[in-house]
C-alpha atoms as a PDB file:
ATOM      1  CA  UNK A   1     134.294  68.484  87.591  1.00  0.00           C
ATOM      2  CA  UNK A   2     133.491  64.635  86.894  1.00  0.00           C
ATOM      3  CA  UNK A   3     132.183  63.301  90.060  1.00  0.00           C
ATOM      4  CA  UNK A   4     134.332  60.663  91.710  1.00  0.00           C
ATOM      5  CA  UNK A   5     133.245  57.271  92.392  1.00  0.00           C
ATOM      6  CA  UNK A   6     134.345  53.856  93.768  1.00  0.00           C
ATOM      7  CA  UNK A   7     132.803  50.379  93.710  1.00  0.00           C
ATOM      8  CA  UNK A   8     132.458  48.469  97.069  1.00  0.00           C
ATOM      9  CA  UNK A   9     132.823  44.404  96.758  1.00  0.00           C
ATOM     10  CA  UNK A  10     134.305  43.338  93.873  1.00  0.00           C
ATOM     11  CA  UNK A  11     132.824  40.101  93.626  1.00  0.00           C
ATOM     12  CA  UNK A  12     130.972  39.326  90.396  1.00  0.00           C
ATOM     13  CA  UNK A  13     128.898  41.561  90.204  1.00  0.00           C
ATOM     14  CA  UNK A  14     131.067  44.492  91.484  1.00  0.00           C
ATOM     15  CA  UNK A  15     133.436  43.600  89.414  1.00  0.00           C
ATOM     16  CA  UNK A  16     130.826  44.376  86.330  1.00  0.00           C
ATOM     17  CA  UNK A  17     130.498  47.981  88.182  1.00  0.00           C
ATOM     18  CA  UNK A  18     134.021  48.360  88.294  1.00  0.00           C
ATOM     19  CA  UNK A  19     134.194  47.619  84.481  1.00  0.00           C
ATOM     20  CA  UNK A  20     130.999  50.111  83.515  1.00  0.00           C
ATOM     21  CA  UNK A  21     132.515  52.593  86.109  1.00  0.00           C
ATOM     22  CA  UNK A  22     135.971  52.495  84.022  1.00  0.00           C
ATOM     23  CA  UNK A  23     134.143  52.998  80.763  1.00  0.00           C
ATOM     24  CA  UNK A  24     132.237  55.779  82.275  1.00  0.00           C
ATOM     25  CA  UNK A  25     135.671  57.435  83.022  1.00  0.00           C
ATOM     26  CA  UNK A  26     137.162  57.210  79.967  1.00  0.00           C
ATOM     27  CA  UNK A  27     134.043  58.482  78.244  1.00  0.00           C
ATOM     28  CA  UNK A  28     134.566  61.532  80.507  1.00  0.00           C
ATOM     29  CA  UNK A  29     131.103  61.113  82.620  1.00  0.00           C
ATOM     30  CA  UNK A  30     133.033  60.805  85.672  1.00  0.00           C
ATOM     31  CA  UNK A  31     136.416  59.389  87.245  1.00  0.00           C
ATOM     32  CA  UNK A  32     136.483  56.139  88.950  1.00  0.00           C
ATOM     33  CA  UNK A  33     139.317  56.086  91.383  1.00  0.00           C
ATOM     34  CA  UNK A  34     138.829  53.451  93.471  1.00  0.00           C
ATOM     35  CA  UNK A  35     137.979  49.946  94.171  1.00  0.00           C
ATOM     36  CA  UNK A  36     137.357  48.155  98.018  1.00  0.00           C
ATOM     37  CA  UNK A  37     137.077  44.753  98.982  1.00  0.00           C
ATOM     38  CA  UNK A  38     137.550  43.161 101.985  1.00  0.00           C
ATOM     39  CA  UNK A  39     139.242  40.582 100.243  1.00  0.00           C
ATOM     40  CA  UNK A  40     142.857  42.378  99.381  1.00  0.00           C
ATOM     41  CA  UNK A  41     143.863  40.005  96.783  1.00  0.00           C
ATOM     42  CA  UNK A  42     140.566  40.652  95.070  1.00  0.00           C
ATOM     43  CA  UNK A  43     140.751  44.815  95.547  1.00  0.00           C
ATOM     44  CA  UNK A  44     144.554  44.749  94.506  1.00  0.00           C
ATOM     45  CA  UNK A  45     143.614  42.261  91.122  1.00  0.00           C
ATOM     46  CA  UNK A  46     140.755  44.761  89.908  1.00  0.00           C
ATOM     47  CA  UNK A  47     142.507  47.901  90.989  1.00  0.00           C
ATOM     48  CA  UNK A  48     145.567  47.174  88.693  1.00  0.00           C
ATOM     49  CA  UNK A  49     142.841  45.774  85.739  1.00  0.00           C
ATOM     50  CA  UNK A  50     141.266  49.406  86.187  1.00  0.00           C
ATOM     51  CA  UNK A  51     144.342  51.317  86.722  1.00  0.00           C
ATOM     52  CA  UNK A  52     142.789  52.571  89.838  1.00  0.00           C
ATOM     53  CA  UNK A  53     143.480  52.755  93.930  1.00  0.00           C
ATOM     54  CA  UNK A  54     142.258  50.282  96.265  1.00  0.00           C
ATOM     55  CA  UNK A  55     141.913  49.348  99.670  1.00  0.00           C
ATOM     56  CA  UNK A  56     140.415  47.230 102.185  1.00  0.00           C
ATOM     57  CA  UNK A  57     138.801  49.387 104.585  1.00  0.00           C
ATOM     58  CA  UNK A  58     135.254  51.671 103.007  1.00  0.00           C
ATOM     59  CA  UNK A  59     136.011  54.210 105.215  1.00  0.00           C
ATOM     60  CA  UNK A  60     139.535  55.157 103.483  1.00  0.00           C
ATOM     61  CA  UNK A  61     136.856  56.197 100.911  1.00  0.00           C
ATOM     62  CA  UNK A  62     135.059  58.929 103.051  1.00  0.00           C
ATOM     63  CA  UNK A  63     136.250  62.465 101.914  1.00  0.00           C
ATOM     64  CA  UNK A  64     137.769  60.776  98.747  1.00  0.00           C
ATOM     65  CA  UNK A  65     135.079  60.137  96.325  1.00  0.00           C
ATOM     66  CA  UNK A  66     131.521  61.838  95.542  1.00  0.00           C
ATOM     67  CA  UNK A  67     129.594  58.362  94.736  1.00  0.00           C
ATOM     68  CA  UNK A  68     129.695  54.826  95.156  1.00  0.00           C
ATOM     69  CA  UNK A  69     128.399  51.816  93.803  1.00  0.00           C
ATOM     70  CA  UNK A  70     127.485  49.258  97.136  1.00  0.00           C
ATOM     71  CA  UNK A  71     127.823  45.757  95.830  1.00  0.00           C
ATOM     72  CA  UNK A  72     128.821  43.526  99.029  1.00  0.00           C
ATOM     73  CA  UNK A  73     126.719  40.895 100.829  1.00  0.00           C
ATOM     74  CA  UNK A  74     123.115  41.849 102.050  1.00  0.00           C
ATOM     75  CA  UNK A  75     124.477  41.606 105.333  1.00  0.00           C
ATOM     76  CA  UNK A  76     126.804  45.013 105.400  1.00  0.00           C
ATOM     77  CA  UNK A  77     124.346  46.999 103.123  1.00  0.00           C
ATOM     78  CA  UNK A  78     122.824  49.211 105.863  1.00  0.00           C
ATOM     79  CA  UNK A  79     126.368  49.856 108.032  1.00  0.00           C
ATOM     80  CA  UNK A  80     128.061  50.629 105.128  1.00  0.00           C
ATOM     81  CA  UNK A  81     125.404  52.378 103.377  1.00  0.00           C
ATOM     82  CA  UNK A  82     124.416  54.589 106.302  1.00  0.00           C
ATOM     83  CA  UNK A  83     128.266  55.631 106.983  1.00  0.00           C
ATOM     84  CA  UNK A  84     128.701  56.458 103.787  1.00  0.00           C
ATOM     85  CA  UNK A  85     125.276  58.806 103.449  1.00  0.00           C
ATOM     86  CA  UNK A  86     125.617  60.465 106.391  1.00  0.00           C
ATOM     87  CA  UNK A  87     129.221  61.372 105.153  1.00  0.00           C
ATOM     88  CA  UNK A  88     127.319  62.970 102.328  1.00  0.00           C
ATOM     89  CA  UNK A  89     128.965  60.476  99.681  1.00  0.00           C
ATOM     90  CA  UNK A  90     125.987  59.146  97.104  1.00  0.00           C
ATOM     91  CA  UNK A  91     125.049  55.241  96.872  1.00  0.00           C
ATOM     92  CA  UNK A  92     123.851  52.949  94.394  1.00  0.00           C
ATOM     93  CA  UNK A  93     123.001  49.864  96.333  1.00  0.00           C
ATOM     94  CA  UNK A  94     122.313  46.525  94.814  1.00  0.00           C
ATOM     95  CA  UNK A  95     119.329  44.696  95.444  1.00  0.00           C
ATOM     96  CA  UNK A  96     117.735  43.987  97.806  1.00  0.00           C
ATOM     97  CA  UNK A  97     118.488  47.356  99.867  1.00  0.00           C
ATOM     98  CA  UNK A  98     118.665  45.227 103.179  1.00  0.00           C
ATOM     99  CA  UNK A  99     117.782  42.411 105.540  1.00  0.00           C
ATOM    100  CA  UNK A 100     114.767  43.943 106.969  1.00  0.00           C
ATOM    101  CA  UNK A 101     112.625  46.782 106.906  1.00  0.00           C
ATOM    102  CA  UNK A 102     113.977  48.852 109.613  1.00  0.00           C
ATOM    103  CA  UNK A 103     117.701  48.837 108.281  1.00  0.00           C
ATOM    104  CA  UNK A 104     116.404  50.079 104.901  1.00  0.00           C
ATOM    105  CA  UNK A 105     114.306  52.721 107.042  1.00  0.00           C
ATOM    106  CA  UNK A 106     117.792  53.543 108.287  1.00  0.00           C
ATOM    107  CA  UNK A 107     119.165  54.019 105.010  1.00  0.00           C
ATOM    108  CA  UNK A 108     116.495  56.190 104.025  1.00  0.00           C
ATOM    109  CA  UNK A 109     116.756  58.354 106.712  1.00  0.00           C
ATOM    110  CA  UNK A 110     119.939  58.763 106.386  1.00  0.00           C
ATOM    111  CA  UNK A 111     120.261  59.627 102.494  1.00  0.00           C
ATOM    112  CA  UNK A 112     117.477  62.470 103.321  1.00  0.00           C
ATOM    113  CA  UNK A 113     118.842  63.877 105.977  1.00  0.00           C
ATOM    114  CA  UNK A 114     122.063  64.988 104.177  1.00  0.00           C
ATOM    115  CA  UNK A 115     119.966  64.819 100.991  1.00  0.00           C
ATOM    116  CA  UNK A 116     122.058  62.039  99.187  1.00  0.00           C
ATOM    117  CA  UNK A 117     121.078  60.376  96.553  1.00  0.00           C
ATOM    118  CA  UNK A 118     120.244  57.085  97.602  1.00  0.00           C
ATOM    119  CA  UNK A 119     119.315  54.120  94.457  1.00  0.00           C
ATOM    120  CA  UNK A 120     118.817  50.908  94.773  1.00  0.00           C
ATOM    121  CA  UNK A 121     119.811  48.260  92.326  1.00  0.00           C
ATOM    122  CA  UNK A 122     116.348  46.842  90.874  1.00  0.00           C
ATOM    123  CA  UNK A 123     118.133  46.209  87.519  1.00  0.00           C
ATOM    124  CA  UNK A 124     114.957  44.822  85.207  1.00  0.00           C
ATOM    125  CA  UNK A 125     113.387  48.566  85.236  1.00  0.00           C
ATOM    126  CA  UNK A 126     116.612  49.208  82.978  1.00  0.00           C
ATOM    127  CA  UNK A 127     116.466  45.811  80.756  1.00  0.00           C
ATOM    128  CA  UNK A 128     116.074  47.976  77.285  1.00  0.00           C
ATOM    129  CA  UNK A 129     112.107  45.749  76.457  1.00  0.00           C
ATOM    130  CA  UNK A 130     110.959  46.488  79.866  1.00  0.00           C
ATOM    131  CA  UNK A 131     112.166  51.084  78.976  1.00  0.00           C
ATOM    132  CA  UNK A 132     110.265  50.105  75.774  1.00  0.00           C
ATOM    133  CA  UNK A 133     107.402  48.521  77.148  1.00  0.00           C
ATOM    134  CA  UNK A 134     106.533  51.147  80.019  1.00  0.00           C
ATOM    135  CA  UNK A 135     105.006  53.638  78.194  1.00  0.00           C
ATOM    136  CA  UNK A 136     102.547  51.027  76.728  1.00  0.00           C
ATOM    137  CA  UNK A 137     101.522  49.505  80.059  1.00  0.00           C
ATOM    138  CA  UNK A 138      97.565  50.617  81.262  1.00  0.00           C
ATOM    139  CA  UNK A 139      95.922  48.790  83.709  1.00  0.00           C
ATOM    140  CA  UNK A 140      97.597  44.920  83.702  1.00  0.00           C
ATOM    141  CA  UNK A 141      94.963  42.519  84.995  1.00  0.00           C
ATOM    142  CA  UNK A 142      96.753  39.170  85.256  1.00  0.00           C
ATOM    143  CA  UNK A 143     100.649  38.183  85.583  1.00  0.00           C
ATOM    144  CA  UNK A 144     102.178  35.067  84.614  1.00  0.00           C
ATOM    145  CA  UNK A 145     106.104  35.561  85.369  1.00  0.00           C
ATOM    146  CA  UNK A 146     108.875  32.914  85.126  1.00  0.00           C
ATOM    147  CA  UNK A 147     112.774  33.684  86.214  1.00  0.00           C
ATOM    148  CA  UNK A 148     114.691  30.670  86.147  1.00  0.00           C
ATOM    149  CA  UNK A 149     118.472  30.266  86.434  1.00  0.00           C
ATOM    150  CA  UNK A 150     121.333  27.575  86.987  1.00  0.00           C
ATOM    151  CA  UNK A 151     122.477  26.942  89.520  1.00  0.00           C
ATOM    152  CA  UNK A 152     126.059  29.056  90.816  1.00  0.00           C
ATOM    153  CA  UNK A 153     127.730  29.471  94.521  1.00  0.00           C
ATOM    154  CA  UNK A 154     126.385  33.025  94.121  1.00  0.00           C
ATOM    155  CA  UNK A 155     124.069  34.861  96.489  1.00  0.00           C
ATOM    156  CA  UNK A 156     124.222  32.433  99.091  1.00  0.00           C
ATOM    157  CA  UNK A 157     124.014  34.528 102.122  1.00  0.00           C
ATOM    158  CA  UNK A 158     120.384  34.660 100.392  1.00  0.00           C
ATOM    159  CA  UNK A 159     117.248  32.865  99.450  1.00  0.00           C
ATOM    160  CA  UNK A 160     115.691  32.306  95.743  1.00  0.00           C
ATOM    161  CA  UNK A 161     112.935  35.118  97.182  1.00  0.00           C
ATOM    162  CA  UNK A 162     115.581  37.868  97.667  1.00  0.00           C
ATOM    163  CA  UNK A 163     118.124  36.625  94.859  1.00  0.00           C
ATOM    164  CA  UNK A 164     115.485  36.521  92.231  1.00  0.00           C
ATOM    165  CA  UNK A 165     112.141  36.880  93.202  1.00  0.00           C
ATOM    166  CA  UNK A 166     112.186  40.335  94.183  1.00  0.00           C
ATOM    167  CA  UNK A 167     113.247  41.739  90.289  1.00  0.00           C
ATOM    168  CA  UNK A 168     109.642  40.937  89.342  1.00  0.00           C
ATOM    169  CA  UNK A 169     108.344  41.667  92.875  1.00  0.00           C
ATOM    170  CA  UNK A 170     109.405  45.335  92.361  1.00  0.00           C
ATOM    171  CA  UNK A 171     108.591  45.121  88.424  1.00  0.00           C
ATOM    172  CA  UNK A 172     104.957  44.029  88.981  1.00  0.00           C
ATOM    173  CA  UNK A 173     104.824  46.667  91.782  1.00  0.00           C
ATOM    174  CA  UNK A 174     106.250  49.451  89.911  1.00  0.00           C
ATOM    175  CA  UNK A 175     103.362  48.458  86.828  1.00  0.00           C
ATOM    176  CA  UNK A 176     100.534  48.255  88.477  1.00  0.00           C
ATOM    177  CA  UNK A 177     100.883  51.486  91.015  1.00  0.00           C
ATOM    178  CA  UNK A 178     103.125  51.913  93.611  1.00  0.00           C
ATOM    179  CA  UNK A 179      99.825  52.899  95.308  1.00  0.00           C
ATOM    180  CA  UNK A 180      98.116  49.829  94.701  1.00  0.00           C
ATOM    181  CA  UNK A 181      98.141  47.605  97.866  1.00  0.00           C
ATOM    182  CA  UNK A 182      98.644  43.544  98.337  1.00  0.00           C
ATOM    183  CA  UNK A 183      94.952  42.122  99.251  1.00  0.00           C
ATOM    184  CA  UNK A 184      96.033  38.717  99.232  1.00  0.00           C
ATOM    185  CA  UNK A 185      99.325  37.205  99.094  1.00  0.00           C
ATOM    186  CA  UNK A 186     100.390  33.480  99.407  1.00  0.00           C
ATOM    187  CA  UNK A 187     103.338  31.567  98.637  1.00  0.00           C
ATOM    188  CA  UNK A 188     104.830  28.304  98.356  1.00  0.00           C
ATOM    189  CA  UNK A 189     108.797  27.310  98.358  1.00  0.00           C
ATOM    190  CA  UNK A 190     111.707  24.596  99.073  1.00  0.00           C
ATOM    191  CA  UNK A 191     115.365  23.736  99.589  1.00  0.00           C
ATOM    192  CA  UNK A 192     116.585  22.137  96.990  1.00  0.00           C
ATOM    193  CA  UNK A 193     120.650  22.363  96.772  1.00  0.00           C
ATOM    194  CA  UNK A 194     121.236  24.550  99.809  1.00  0.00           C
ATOM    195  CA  UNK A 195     119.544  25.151 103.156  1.00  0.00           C
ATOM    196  CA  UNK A 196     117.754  28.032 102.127  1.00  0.00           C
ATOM    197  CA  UNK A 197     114.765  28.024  99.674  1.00  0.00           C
ATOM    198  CA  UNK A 198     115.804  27.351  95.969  1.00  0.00           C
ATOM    199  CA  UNK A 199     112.511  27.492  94.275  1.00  0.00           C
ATOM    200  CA  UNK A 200     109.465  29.353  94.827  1.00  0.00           C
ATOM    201  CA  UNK A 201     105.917  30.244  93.697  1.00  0.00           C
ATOM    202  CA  UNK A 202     104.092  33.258  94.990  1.00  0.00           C
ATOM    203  CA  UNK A 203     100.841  34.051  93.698  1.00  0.00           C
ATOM    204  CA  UNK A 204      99.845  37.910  94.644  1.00  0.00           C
ATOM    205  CA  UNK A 205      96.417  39.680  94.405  1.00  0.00           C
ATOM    206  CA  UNK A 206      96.206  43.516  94.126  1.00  0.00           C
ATOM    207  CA  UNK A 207      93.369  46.319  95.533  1.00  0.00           C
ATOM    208  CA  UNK A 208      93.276  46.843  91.617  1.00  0.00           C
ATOM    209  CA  UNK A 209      92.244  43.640  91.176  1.00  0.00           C
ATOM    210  CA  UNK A 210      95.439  42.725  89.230  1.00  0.00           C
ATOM    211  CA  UNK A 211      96.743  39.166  90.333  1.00  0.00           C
ATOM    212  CA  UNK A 212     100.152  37.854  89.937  1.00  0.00           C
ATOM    213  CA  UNK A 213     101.745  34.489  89.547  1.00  0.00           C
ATOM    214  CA  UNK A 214     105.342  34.746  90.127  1.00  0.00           C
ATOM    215  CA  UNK A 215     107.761  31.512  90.050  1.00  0.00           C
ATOM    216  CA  UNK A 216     111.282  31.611  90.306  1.00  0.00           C
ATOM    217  CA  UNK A 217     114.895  28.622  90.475  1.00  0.00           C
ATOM    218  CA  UNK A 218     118.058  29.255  91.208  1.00  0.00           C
ATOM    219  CA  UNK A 219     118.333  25.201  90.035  1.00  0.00           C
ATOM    220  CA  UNK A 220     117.031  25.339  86.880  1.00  0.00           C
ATOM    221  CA  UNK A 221     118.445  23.801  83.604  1.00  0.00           C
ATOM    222  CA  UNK A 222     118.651  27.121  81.582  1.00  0.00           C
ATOM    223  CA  UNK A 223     117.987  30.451  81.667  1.00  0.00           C
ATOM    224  CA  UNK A 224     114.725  31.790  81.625  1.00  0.00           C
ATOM    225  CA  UNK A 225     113.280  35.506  82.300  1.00  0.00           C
ATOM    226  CA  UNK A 226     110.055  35.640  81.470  1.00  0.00           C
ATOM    227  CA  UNK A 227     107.165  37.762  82.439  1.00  0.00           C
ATOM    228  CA  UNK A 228     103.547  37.747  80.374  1.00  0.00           C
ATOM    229  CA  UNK A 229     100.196  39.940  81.200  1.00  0.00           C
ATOM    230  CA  UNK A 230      97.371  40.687  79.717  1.00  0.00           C
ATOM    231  CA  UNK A 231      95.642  44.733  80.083  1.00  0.00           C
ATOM    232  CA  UNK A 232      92.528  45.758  78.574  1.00  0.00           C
ATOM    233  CA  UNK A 233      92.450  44.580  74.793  1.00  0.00           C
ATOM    234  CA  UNK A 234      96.437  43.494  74.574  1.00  0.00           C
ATOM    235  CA  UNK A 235      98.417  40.321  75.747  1.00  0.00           C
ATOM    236  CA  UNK A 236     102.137  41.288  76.548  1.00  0.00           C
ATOM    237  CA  UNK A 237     105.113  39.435  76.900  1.00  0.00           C
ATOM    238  CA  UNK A 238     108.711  40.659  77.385  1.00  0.00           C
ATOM    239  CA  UNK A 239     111.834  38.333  77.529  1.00  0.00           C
ATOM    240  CA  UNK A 240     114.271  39.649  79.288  1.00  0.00           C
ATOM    241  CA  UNK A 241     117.199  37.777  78.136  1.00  0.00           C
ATOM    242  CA  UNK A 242     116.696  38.469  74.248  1.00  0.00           C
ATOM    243  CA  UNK A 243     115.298  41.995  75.320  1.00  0.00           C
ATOM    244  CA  UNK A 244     112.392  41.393  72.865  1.00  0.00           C
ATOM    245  CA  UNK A 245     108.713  43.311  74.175  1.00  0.00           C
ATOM    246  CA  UNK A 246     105.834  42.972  72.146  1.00  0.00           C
ATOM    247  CA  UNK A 247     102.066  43.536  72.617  1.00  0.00           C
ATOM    248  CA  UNK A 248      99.273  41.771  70.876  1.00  0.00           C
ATOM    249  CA  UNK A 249      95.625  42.608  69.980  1.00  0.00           C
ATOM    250  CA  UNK A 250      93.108  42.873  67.508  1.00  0.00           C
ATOM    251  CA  UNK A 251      94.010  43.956  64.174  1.00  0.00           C
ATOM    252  CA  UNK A 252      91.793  47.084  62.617  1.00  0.00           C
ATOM    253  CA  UNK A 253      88.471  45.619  60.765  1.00  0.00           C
ATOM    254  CA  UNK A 254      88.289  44.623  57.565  1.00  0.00           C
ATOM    255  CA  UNK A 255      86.588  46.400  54.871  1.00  0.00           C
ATOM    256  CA  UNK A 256      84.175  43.517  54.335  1.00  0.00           C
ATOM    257  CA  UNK A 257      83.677  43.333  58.170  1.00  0.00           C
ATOM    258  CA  UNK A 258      85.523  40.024  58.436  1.00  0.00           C
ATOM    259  CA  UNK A 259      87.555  38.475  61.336  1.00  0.00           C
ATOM    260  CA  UNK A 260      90.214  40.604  61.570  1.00  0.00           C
ATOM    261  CA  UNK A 261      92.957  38.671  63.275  1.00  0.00           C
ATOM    262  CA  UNK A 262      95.000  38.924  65.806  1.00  0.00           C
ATOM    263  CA  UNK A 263      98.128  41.743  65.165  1.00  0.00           C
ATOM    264  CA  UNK A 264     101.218  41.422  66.740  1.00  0.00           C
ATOM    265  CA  UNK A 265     102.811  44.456  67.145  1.00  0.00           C
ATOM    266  CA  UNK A 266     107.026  44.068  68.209  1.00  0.00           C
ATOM    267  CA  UNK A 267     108.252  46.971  70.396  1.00  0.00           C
ATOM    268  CA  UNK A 268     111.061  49.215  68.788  1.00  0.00           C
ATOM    269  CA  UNK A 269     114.078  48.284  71.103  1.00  0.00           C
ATOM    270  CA  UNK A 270     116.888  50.396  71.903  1.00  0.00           C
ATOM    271  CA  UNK A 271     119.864  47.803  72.666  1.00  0.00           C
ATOM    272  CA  UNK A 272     121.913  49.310  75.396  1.00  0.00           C
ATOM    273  CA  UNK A 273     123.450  47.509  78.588  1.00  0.00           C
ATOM    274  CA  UNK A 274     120.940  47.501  81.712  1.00  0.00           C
ATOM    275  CA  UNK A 275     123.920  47.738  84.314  1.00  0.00           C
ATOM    276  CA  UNK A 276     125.357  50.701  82.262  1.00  0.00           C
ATOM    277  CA  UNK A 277     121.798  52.487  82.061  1.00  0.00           C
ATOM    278  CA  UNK A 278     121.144  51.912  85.348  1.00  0.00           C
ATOM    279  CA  UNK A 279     124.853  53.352  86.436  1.00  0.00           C
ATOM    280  CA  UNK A 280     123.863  56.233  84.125  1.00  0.00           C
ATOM    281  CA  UNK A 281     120.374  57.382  85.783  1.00  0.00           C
ATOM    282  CA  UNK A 282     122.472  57.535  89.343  1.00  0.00           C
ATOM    283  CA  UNK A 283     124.967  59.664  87.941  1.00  0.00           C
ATOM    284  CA  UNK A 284     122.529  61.589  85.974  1.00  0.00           C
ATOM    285  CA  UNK A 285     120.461  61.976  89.390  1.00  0.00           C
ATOM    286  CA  UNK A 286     123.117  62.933  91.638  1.00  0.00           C
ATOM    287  CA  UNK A 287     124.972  65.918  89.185  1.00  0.00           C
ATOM    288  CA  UNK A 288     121.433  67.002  88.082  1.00  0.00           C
ATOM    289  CA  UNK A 289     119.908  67.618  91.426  1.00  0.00           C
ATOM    290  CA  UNK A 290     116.991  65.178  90.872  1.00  0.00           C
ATOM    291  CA  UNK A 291     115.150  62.053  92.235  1.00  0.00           C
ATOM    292  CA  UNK A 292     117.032  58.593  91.997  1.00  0.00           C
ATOM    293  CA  UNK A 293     114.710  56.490  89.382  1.00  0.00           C
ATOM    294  CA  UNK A 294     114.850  53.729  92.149  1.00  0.00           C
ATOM    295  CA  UNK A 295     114.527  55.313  95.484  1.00  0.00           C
ATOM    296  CA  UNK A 296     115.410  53.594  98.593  1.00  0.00           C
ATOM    297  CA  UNK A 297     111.462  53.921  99.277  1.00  0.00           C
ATOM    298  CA  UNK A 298     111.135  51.806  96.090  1.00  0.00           C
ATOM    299  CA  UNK A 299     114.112  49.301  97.527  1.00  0.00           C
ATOM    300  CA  UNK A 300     111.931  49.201 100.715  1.00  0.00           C
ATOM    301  CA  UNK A 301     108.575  48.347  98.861  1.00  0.00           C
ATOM    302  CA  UNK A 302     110.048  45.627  97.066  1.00  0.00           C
ATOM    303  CA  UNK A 303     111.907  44.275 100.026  1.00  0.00           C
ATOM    304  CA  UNK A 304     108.503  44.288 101.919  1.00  0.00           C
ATOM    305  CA  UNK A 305     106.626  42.113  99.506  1.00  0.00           C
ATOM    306  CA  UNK A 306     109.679  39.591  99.300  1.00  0.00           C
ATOM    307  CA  UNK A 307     109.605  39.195 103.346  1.00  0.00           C
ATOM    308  CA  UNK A 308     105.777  38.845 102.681  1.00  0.00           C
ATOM    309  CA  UNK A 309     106.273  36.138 100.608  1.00  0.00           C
ATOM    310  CA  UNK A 310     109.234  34.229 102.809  1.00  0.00           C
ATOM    311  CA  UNK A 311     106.870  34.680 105.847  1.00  0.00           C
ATOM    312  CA  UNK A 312     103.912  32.677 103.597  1.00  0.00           C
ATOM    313  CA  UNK A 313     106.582  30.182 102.347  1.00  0.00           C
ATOM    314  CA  UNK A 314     107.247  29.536 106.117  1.00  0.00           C
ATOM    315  CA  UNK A 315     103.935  29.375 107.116  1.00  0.00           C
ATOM    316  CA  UNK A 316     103.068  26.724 104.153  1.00  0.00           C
ATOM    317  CA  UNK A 317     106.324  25.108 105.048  1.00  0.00           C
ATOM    318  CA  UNK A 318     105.149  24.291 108.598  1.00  0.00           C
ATOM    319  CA  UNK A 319     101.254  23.135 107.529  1.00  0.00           C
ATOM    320  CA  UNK A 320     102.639  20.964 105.949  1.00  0.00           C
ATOM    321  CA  UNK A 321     105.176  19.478 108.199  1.00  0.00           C
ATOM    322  CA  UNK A 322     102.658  19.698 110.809  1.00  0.00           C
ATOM    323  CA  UNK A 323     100.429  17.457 108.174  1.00  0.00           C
ATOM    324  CA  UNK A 324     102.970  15.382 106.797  1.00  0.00           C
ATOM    325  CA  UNK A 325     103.427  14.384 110.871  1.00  0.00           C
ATOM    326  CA  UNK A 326      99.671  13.826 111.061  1.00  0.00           C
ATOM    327  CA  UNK A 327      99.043  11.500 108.720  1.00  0.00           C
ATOM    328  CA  UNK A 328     102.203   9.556 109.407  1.00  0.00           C
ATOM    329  CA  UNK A 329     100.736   8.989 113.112  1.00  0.00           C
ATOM    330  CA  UNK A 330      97.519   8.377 111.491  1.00  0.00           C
ATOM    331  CA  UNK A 331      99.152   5.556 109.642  1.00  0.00           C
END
């Protein structure tokens, strides 16, 4: 039998589950049968768009459906989460998996103790350049990384670190080991439009001796998602938004021993929709028996590199108050 699933929070994003959740049921994969959101208005106006039941309350859902997908504030991921797994019912959590480090240890725990899948929503592993791209990537040395967006009223409860950041946090992560451990790590950032920080540099250096520059706006004037590197003998970039990967190196010598160029080779691309790929693997993982392709460890080891890099924007933060005071006395 199709498993049976619900989406939690049907705010924007949720409401894009809800829609790839629907397709997925008429396609047969599984049957979506219900929608929550605190907001009733909200749960009753996607419900009836989905031709499914709704409700206010998550815990209506326990003994109801075999999956969810978790997409409410950062804030009522782990109490929510944890009910859920311990009720045996599978989650797909959207990034980041929590506030801190111990609720996402609670999460954890809880998926293996009933042995639930638990998958967190890093969606960039599923952009269709970065699948292309993997199986290419040996060794990166050096990361240059841009994700810029306009500004929107979304994400709020968060910072630019957790609401952006943290998608190339986990992606450099995930490429250059999951073994490989932060030697260095410092970070700049500011308020801009809100009273959390909008904008934000992080520059990271790795035991492998890779080094990352990450920079990322939520008040930018377009849309940018970016990330370059360079690996023994190739430069790489990937674009995100066009889903375009390519890798470029030396082209094979000439016969007459000439320059031979630089060859720019463009990655074979198969176009398919991140959200629904990444909806996909969860399902796959939970009727097949097998891993989650983003495990709540993963969620945790991305979430502990963007609290690394809020604690280093804080620190910088208060030098330079602490300066900016100084020299004003001075003066």
């Amino acid at each position: 039998m199709p498993l049976r699933t619900a989406v939690i929070g049907v705010g924007h994003l949720g409401r894009q589950h809800a829609r790839v959740h629907k397709t997925l049921t008429d396609e047969g994969l599984t049957r979506c049968e219900w929608v929550c959101d605190l907001n009733e208005e909200a749960a009753l106006s996607i419900a009836a768009e989905r031709e499914v039941d709704w409700t206010t309350d998550w815990r209506e859902l326990i003994g109801r459906v075999d999956a969810v997908s978790l997409a409410v504030p950062t804030e009522s991921h782990c109490e929510i989460a944890c009910g859920l797994l311990e009720s045996g019912i599978h989650v797909l959590v959207e990034k980041p998996i929590a506030r801190t480090l111990e609720e996402a240890d609670r999460m954890i725990k809880a998926a293996d103790t009933v042995g639930a899948v638990l998958q967190i929503g890093h969606l960039e592993r599923f952009n269709p350049a970065m699948v292309a791209l993997r199986p290419h990537v040996r060794n990166p040395v050096y990361f240059e990384i841009h994700r810029v967006g306009e500004f929107t009223a979304r994400s709020l409860d968060i910072d630019v670190v957790l609401d952006l950041m943290i998608h190339d946090l986990d992606i450099v992560q995930w490429l250059v080991g999951e073994d490989v451990q932060v030697t260095e790590l410092h970070a700049v950032g500011i308020p801009i439009l809100t009273n959390k920080v909008d904008a934000a540099n992080a520059r990271l250096e790795f035991s492998s001796g890779a080094v990352a520059n990450i920079t990322a706006s939520r008040v930018g004037t377009e849309k940018i998602r970016k990330m370059r590197f360079f690996q023994p003998h190739d430069y790489v970039a990937v674009d995100y938004t066009t889903k375009r990967a390519s890798i470029s190196g030396l082209a094979p010598p000439t016969a007459d021993g000439k320059w031979p160029g630089v060859q720019v080779r463009h990655l074979d691309v198969i176009d398919v929709e991140p959200l629904k790929a990444e909806i996909v693997s969860f399902i796959e993982a939970v009727q097949l028996r097998k891993p989650s392709p983003v495990s709540g460890n993963d969620g945790r080891n991305a979430l502990k590199l963007a609290l690394g890099v809020q604690a280093r924007i804080k620190e910088h933060a208060a030098r330079t108050r602490f300066e900016a005071v100084r020299l004003h006395s001075a003066g």
